[in-house]
N, C-alpha and C. Protein backbone atom coordinates (compact mmCIF):
# COMPACT_ATOMS: atom_id res chain seq x y z
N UNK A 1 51.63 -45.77 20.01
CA UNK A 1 52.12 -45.00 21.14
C UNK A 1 52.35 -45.92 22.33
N UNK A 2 53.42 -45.76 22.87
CA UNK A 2 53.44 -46.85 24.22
C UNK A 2 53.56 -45.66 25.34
N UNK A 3 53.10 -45.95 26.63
CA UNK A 3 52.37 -45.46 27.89
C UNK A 3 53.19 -44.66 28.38
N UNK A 4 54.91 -44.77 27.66
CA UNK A 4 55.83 -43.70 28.32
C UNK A 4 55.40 -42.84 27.84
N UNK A 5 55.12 -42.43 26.39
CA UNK A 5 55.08 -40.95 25.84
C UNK A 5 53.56 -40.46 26.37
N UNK A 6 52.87 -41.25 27.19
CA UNK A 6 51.88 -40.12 27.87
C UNK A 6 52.04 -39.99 29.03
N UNK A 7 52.81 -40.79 29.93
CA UNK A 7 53.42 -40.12 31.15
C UNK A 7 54.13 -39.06 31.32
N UNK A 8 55.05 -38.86 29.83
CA UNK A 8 55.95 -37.64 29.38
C UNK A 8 55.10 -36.42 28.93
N UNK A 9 54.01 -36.91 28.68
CA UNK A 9 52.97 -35.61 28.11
C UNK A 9 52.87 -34.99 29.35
N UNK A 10 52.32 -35.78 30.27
CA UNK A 10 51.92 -35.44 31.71
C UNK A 10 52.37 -34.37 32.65
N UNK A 11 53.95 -35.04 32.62
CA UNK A 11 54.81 -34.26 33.14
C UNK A 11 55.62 -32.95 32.33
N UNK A 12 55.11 -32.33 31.24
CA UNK A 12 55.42 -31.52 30.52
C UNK A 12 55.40 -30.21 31.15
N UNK A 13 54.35 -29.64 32.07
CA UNK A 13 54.04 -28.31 32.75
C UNK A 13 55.02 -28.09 33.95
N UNK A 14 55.24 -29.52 34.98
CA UNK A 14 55.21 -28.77 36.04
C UNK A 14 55.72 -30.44 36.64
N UNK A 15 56.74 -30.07 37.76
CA UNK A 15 56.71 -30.86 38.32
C UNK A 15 55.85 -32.19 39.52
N UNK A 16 55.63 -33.59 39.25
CA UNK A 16 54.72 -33.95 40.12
C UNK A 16 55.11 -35.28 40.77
N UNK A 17 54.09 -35.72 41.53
CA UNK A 17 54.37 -36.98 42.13
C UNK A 17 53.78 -38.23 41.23
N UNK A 18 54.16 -39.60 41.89
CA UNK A 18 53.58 -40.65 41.07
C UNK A 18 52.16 -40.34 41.06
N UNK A 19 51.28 -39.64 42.36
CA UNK A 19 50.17 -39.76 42.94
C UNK A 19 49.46 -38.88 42.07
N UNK A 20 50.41 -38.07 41.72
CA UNK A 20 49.54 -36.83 41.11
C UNK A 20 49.64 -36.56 39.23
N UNK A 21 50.72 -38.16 39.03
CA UNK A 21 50.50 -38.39 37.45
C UNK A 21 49.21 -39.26 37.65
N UNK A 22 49.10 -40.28 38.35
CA UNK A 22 48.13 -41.12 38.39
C UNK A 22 46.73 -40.31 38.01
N UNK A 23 46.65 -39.18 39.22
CA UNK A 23 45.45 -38.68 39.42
C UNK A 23 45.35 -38.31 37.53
N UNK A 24 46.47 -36.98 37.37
CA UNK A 24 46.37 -36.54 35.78
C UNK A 24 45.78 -37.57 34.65
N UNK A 25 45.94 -38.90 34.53
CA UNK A 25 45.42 -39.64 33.94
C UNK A 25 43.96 -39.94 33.95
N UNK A 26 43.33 -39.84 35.01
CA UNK A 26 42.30 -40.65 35.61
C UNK A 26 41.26 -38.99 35.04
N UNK A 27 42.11 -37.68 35.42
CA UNK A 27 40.87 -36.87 34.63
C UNK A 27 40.98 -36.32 33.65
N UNK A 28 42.36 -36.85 33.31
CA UNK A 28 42.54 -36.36 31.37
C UNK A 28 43.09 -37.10 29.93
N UNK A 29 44.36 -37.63 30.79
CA UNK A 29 45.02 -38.40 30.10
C UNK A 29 44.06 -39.95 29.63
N UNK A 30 43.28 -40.14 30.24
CA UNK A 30 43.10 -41.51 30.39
C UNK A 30 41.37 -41.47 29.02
N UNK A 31 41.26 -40.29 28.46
CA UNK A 31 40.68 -40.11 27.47
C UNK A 31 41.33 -40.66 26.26
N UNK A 32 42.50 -40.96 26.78
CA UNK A 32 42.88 -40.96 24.96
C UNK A 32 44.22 -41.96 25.41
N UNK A 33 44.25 -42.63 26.71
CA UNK A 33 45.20 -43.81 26.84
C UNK A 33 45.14 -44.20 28.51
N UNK A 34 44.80 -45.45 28.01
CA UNK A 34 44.03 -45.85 29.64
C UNK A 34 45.76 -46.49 30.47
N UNK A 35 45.38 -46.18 31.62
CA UNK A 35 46.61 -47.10 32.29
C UNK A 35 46.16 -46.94 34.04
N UNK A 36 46.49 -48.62 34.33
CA UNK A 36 46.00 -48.53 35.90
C UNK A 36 47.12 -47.72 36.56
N UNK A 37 47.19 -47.33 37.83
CA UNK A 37 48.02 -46.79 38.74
C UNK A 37 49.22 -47.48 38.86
N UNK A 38 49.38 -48.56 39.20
CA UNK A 38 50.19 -49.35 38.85
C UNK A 38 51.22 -49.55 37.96
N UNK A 39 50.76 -49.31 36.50
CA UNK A 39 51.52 -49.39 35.44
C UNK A 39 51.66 -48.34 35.11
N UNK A 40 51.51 -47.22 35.86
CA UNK A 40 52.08 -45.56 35.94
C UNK A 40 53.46 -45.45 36.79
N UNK A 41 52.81 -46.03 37.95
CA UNK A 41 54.25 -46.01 38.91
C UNK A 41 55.55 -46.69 38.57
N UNK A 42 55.20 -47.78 37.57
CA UNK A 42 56.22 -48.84 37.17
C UNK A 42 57.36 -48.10 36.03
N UNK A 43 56.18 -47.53 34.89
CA UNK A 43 56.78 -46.10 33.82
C UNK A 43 57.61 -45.47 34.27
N UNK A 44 56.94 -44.44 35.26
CA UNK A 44 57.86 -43.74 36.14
C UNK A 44 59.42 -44.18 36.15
N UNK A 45 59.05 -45.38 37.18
CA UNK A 45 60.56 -45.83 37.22
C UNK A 45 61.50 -46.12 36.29
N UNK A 46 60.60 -46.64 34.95
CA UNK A 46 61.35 -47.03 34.01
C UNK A 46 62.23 -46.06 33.64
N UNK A 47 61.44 -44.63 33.26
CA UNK A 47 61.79 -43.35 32.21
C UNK A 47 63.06 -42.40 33.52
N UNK A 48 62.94 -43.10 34.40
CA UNK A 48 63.90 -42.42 35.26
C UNK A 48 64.97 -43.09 35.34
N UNK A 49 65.22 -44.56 35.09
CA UNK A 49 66.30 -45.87 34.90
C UNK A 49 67.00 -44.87 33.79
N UNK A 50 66.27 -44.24 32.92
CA UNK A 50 66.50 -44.22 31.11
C UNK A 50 67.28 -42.70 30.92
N UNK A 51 66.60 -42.15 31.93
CA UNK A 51 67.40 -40.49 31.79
C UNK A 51 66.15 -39.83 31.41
N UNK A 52 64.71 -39.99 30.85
CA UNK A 52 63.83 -39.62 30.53
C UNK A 52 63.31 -38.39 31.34
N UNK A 53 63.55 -39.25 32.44
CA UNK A 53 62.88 -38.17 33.87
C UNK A 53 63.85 -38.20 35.10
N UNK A 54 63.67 -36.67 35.55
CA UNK A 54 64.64 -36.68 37.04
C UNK A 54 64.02 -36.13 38.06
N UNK A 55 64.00 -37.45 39.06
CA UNK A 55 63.02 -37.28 40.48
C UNK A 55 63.94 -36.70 41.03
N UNK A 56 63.51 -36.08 42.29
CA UNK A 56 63.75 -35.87 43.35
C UNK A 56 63.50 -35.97 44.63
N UNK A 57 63.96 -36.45 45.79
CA UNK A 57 62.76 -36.25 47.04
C UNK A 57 62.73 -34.90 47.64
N UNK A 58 61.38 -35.20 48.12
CA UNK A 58 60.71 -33.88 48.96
C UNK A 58 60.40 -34.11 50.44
N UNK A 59 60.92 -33.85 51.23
CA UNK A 59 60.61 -33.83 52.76
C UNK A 59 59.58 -33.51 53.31
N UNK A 60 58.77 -33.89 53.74
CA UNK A 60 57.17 -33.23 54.13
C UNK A 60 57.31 -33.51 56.03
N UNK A 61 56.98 -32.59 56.39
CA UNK A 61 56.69 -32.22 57.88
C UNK A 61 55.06 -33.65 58.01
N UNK A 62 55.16 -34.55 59.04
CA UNK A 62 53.95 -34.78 59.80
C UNK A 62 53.31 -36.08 58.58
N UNK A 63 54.19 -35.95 57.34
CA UNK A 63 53.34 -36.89 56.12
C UNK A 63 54.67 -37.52 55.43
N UNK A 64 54.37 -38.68 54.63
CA UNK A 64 55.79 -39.26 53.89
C UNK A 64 56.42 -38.44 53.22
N UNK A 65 57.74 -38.55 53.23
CA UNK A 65 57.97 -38.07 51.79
C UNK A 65 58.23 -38.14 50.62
N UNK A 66 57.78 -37.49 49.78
CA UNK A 66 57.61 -37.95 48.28
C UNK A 66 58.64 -37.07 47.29
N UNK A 67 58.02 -38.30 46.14
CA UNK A 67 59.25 -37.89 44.90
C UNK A 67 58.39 -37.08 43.70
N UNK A 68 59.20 -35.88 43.23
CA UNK A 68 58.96 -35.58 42.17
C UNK A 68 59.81 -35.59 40.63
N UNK A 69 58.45 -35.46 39.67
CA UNK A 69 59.15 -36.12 38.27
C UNK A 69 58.90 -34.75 38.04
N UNK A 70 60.57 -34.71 36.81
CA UNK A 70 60.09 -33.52 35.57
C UNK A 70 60.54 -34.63 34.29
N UNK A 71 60.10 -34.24 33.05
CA UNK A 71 60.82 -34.39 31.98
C UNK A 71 62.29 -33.45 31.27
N UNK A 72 63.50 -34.41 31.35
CA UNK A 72 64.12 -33.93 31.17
C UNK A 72 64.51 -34.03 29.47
N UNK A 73 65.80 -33.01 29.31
CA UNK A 73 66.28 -32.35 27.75
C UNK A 73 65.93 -34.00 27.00
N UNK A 74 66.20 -34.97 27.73
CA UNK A 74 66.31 -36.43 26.24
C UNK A 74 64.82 -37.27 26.69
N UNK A 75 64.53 -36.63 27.72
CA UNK A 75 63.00 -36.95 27.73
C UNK A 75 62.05 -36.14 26.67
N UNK A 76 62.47 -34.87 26.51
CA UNK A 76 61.75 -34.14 25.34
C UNK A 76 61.98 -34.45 24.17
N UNK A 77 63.22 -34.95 23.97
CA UNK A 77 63.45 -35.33 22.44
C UNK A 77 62.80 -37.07 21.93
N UNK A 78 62.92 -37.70 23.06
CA UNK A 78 61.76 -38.70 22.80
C UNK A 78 60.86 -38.23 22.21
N UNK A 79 59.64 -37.16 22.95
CA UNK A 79 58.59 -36.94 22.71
C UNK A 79 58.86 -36.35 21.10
N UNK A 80 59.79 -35.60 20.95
CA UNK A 80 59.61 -35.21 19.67
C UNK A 80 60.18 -36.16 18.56
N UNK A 81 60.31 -36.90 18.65
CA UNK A 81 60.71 -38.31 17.56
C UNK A 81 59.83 -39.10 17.64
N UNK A 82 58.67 -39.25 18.85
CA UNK A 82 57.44 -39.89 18.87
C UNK A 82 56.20 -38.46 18.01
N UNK A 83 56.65 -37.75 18.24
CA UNK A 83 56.03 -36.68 17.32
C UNK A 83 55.94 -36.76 15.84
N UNK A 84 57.20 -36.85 15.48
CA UNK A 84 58.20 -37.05 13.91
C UNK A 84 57.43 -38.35 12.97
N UNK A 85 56.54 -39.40 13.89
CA UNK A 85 56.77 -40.66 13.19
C UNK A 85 54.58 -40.21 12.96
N UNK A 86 54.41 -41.09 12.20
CA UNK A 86 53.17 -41.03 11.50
C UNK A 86 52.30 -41.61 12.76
N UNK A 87 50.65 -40.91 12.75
CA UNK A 87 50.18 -41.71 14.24
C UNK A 87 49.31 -42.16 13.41
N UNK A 88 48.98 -44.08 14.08
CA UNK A 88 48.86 -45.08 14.11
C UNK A 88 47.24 -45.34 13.99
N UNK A 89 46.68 -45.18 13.14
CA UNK A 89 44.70 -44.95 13.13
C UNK A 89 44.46 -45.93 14.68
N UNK A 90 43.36 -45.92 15.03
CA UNK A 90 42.83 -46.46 16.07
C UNK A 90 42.04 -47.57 16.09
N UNK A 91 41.38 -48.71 16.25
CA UNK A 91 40.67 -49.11 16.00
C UNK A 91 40.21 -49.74 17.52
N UNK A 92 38.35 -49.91 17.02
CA UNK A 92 37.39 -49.99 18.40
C UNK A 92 37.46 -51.72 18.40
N UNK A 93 37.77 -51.79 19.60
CA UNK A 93 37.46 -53.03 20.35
C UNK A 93 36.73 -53.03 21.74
N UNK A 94 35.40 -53.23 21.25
CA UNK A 94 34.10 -52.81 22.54
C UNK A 94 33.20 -53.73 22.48
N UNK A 95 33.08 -54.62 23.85
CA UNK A 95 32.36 -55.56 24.06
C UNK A 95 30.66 -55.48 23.53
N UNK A 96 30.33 -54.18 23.97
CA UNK A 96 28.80 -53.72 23.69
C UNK A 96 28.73 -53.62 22.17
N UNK A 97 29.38 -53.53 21.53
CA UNK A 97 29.14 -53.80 19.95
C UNK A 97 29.08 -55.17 19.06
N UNK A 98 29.75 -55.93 19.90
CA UNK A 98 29.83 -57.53 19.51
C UNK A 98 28.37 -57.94 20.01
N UNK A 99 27.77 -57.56 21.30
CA UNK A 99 26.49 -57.95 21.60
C UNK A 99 25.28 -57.17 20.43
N UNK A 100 25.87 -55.97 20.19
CA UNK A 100 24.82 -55.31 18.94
C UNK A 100 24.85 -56.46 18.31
N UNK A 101 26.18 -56.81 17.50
CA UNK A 101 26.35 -57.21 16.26
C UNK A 101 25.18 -58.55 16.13
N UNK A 102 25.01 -59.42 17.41
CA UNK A 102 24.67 -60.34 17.47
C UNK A 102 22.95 -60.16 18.26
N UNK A 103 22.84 -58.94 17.49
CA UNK A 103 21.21 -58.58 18.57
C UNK A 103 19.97 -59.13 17.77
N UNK A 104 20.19 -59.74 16.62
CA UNK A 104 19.07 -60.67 15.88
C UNK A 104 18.86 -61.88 16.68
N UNK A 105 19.31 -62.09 17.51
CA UNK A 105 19.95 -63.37 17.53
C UNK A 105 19.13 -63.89 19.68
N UNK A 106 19.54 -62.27 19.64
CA UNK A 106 19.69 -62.25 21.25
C UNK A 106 18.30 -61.62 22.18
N UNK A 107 18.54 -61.53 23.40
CA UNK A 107 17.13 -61.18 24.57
C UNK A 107 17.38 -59.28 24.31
N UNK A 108 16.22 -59.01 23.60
CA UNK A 108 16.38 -57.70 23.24
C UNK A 108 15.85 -56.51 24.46
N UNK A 109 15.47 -57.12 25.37
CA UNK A 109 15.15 -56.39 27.16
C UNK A 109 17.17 -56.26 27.73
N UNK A 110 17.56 -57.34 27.65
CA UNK A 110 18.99 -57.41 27.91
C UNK A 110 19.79 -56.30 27.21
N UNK A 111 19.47 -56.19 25.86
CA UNK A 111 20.42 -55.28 25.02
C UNK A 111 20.05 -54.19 25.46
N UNK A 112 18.93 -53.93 25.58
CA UNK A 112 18.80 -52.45 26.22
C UNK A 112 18.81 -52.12 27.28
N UNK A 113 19.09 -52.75 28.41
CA UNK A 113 19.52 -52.78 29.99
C UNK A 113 20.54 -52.38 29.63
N UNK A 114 22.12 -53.05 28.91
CA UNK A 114 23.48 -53.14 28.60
C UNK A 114 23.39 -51.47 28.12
N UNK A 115 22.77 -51.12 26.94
CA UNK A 115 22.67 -49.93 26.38
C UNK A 115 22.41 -49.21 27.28
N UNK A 116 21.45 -48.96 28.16
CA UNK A 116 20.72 -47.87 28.96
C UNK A 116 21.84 -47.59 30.32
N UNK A 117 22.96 -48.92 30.29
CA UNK A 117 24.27 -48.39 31.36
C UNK A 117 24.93 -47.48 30.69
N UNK A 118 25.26 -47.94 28.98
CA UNK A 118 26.45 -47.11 28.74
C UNK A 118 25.87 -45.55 28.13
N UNK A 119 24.59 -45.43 28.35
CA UNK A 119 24.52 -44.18 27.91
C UNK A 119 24.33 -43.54 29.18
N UNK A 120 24.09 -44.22 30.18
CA UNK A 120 24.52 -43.32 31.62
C UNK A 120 25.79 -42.81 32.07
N UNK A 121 26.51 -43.96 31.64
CA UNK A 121 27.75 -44.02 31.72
C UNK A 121 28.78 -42.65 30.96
N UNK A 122 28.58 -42.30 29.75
CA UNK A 122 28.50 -41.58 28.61
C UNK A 122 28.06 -40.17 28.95
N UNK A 123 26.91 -40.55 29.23
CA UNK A 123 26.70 -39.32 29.86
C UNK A 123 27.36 -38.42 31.45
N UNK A 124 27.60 -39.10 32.00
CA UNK A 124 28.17 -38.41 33.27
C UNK A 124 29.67 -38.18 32.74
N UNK A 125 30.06 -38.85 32.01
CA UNK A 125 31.68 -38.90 31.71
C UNK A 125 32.02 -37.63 30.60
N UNK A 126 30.61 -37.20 29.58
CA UNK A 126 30.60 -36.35 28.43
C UNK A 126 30.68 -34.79 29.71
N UNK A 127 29.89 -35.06 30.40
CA UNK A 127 29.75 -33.91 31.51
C UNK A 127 30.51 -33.71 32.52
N UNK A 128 31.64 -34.19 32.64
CA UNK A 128 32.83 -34.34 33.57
C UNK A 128 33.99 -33.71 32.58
N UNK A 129 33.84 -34.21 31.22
CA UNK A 129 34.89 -33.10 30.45
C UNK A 129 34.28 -31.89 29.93
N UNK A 130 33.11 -31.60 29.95
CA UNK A 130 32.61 -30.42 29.62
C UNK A 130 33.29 -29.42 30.87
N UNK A 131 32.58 -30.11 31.82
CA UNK A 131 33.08 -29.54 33.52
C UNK A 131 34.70 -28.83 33.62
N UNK A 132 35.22 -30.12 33.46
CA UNK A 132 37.09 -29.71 33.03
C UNK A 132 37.57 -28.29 31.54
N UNK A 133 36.36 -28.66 31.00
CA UNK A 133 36.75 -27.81 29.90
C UNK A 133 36.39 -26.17 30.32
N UNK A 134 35.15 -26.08 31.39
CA UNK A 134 34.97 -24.53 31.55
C UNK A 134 35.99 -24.36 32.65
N UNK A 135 36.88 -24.97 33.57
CA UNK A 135 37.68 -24.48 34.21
C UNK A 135 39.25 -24.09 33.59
N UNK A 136 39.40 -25.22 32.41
CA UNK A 136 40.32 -24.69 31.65
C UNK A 136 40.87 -23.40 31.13
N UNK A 137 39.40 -22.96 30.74
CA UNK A 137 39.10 -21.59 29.97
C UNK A 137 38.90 -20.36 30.99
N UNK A 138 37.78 -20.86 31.98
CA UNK A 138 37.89 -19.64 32.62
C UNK A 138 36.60 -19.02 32.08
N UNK A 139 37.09 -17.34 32.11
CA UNK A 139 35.89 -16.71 31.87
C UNK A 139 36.12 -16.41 30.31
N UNK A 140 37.31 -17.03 30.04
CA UNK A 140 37.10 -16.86 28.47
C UNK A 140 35.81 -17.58 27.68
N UNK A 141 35.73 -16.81 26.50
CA UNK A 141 34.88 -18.08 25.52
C UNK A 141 35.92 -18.99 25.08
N UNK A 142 35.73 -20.14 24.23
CA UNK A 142 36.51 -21.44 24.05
C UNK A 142 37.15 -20.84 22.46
N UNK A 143 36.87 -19.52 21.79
CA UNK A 143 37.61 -19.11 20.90
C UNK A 143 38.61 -18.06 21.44
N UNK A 144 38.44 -17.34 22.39
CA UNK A 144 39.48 -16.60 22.84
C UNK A 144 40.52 -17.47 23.68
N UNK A 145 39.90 -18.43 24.23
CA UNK A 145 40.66 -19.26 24.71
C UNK A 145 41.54 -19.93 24.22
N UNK A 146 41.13 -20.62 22.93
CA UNK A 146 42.16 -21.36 21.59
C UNK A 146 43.32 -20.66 20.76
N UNK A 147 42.95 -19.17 21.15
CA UNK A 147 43.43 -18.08 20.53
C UNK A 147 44.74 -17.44 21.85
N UNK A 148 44.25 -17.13 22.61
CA UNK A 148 45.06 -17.01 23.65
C UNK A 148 46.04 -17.55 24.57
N UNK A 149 45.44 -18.83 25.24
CA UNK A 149 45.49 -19.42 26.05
C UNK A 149 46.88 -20.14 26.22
N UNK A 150 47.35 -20.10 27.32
CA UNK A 150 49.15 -20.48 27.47
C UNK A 150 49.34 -22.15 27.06
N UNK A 151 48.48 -22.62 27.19
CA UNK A 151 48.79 -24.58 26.85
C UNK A 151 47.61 -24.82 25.90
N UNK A 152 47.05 -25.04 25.02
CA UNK A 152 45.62 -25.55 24.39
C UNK A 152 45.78 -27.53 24.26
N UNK A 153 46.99 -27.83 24.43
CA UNK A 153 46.97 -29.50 24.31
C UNK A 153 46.13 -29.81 25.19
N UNK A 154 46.30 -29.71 26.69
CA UNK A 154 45.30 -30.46 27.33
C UNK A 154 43.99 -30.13 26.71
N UNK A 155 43.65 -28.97 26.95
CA UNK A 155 42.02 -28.80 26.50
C UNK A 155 41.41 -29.61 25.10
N UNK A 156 42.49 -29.53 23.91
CA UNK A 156 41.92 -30.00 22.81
C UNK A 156 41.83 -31.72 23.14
N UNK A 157 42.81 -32.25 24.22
CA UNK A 157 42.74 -33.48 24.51
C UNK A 157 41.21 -34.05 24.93
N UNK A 158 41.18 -33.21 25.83
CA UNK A 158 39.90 -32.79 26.79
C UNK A 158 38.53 -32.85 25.75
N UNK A 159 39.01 -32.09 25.07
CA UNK A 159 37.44 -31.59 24.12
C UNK A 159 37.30 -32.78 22.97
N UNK A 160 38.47 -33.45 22.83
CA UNK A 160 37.65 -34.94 22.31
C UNK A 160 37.30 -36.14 23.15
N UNK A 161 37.37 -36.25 24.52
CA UNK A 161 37.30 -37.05 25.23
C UNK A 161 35.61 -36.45 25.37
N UNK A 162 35.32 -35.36 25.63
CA UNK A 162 33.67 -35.07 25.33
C UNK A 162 33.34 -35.06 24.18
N UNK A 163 33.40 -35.04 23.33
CA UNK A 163 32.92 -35.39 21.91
C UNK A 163 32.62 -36.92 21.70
N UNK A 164 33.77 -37.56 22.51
CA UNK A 164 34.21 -38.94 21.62
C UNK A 164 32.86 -39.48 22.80
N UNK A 165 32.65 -38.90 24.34
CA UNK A 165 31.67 -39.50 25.07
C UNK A 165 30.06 -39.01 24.40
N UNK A 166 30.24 -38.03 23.65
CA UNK A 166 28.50 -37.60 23.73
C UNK A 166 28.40 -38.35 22.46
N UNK A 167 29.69 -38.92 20.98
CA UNK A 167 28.96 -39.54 20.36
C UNK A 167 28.64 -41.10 20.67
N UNK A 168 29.07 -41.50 22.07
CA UNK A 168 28.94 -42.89 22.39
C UNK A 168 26.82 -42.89 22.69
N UNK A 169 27.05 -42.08 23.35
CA UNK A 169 25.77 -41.55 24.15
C UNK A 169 24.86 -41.35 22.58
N UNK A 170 24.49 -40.34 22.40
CA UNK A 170 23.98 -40.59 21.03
C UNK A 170 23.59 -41.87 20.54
N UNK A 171 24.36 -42.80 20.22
CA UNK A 171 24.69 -43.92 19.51
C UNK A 171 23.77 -45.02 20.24
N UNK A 172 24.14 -45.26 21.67
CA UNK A 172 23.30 -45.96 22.64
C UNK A 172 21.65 -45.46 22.58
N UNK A 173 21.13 -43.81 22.40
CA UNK A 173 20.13 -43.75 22.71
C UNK A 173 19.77 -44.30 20.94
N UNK A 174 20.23 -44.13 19.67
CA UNK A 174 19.74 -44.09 19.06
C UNK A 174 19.51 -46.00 18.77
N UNK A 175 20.54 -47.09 19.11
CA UNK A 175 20.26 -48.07 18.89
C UNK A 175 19.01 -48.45 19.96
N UNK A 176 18.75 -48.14 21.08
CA UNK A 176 17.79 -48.39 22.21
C UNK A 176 16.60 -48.38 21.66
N UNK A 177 16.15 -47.07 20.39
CA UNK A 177 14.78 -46.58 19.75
C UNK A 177 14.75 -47.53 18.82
N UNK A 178 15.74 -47.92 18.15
CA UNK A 178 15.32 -48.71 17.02
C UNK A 178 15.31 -50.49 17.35
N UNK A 179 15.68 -50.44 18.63
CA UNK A 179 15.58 -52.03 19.60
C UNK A 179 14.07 -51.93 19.60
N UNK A 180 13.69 -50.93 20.02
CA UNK A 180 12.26 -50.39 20.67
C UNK A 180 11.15 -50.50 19.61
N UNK A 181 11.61 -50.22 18.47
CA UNK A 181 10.59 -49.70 17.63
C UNK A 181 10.47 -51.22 16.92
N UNK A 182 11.46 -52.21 16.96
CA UNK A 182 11.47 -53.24 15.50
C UNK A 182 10.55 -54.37 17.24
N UNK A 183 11.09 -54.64 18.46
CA UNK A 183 9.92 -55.13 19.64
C UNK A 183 8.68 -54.63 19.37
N UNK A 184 8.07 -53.63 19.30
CA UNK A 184 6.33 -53.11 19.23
C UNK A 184 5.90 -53.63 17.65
N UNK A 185 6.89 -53.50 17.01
CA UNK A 185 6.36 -53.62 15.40
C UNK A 185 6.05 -55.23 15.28
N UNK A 186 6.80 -56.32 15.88
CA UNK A 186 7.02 -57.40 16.08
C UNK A 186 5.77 -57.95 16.57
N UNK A 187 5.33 -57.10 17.85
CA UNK A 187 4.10 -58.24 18.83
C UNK A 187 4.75 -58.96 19.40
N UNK A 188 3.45 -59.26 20.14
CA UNK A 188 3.50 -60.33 21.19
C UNK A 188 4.23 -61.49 20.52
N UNK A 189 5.24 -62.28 21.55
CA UNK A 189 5.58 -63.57 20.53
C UNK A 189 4.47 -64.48 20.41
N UNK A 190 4.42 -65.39 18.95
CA UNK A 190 3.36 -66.27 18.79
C UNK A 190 3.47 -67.27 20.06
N UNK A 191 2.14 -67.61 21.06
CA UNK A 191 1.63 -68.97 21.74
C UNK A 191 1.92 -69.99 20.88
N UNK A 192 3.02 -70.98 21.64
CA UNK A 192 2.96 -72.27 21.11
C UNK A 192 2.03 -73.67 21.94
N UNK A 193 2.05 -74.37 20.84
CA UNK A 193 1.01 -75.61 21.85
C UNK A 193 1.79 -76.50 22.78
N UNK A 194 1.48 -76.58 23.26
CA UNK A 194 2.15 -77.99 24.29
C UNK A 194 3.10 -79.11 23.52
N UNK A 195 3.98 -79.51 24.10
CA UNK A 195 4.90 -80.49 23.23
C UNK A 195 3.97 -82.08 23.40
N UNK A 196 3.38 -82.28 24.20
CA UNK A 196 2.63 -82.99 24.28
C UNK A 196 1.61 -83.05 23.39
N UNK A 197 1.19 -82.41 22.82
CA UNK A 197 -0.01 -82.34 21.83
C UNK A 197 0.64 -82.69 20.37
N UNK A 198 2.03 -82.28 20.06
CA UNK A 198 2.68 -83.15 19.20
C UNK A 198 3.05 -84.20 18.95
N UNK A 199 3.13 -84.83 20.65
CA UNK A 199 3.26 -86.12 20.39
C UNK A 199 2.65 -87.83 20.50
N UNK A 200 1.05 -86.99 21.30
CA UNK A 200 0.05 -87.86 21.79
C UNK A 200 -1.22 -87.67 20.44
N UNK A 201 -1.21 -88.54 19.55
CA UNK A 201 -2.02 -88.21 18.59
C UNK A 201 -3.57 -88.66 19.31
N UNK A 202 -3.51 -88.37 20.48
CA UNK A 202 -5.18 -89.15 20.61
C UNK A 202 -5.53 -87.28 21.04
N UNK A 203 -4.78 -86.54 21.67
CA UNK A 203 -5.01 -84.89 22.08
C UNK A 203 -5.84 -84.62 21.20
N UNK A 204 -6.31 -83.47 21.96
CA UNK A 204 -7.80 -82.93 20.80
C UNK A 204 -7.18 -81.79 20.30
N UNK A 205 -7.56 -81.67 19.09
CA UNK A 205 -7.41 -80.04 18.33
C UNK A 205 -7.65 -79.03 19.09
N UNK A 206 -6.30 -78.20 19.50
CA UNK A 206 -7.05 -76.80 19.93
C UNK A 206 -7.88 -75.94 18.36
């Protein structure tokens, strides 16, 4: 997938500004395709060079004025030929797993400092799409909602971006216990003697 067809997701409902695709990313989109602000505003321009999207300006009393994007008729048919083609498995590239990988090896107080961020981390982020997910719905339950409900893409987007955070979380608390448990089982590290006592043969036997 390249970063146009989720700027085009974005702008699917309703017309918006660069400011307010940016924002869309940062509390939904950006679950399932990261992009700085920057390389949103740049898209933008691109998919509007292309016919993708058609801005407009807006005059604002007392504040700048700004442009809005829709997706237009050959902006949708992108999306649906990016639809048409087979999607692409995923694969994890995560710094905190290369340090697992290498945790025989390594300061096991460190690994679990590193761990004990990302399950904070994990956690506020699993509870920020839970958060998004009961405003989605409303006073529905999340089956009348799936059943009813005028858009379900964002939400189902939504509801793996909390899944995909509570099994990170999980994962962190469960490697932390077993950091924990193989340190106590271990002991104290063995006291070594002085390097000096190896090499002054007149030293006395401890």
């Amino acid at each position: 997938m390249a970063l146009r067809h989720a700027v085009l997701a974005a702008l699917l409902d309703e017309e918006l500004s660069g400011y307010q695709v940016t924002k869309a990313f940062a509390a939904g989109v950006a679950n399932f395709w990261h992009a700085l602000p920057q390389q949103v505003y740049a898209e933008l321009a691109r998919l509007e060079r292309e016919g993708l999207v058609a801005g407009r300006e807006v005059v604002q009393e007392a504040r700048p004025n700004k442009r809005l994007f829709r997706v237009t008729d050959e902006g949708l048919a992108e999306l649906e030929g990016f639809a048409s083609a087979a999607a692409k498995p995923s694969f994890l590239r995560e710094d905190l797993l290369v340090q697992i990988q290498a945790a025989d090896h390594l300061d096991t107080d460190v690994l679990i400092e590193r761990l004990t961020e990302r399950f904070a981390f994990a956690e506020a982020k699993a509870a920020l799409f839970e958060e998004q997910l009961r405003r989605m719905r409303g006073e529905r339950t999340e089956a009348e909602f799936l059943l009813s409900g005028a858009r379900i893409g964002p939400y189902l987007t939504c509801r793996r971006g909390r899944d995909f955070e509570r099994a990170n979380r999980d994962w962190c608390r469960d490697v932390t216990e077993v950091l924990r448990a193989r340190r106590e089982a271990a002991g104290p590290p063995l006291r070594r003697s002085a390097p000096d006592q190896f090499l002054n043969p007149n030293s006395p036997t401890p």
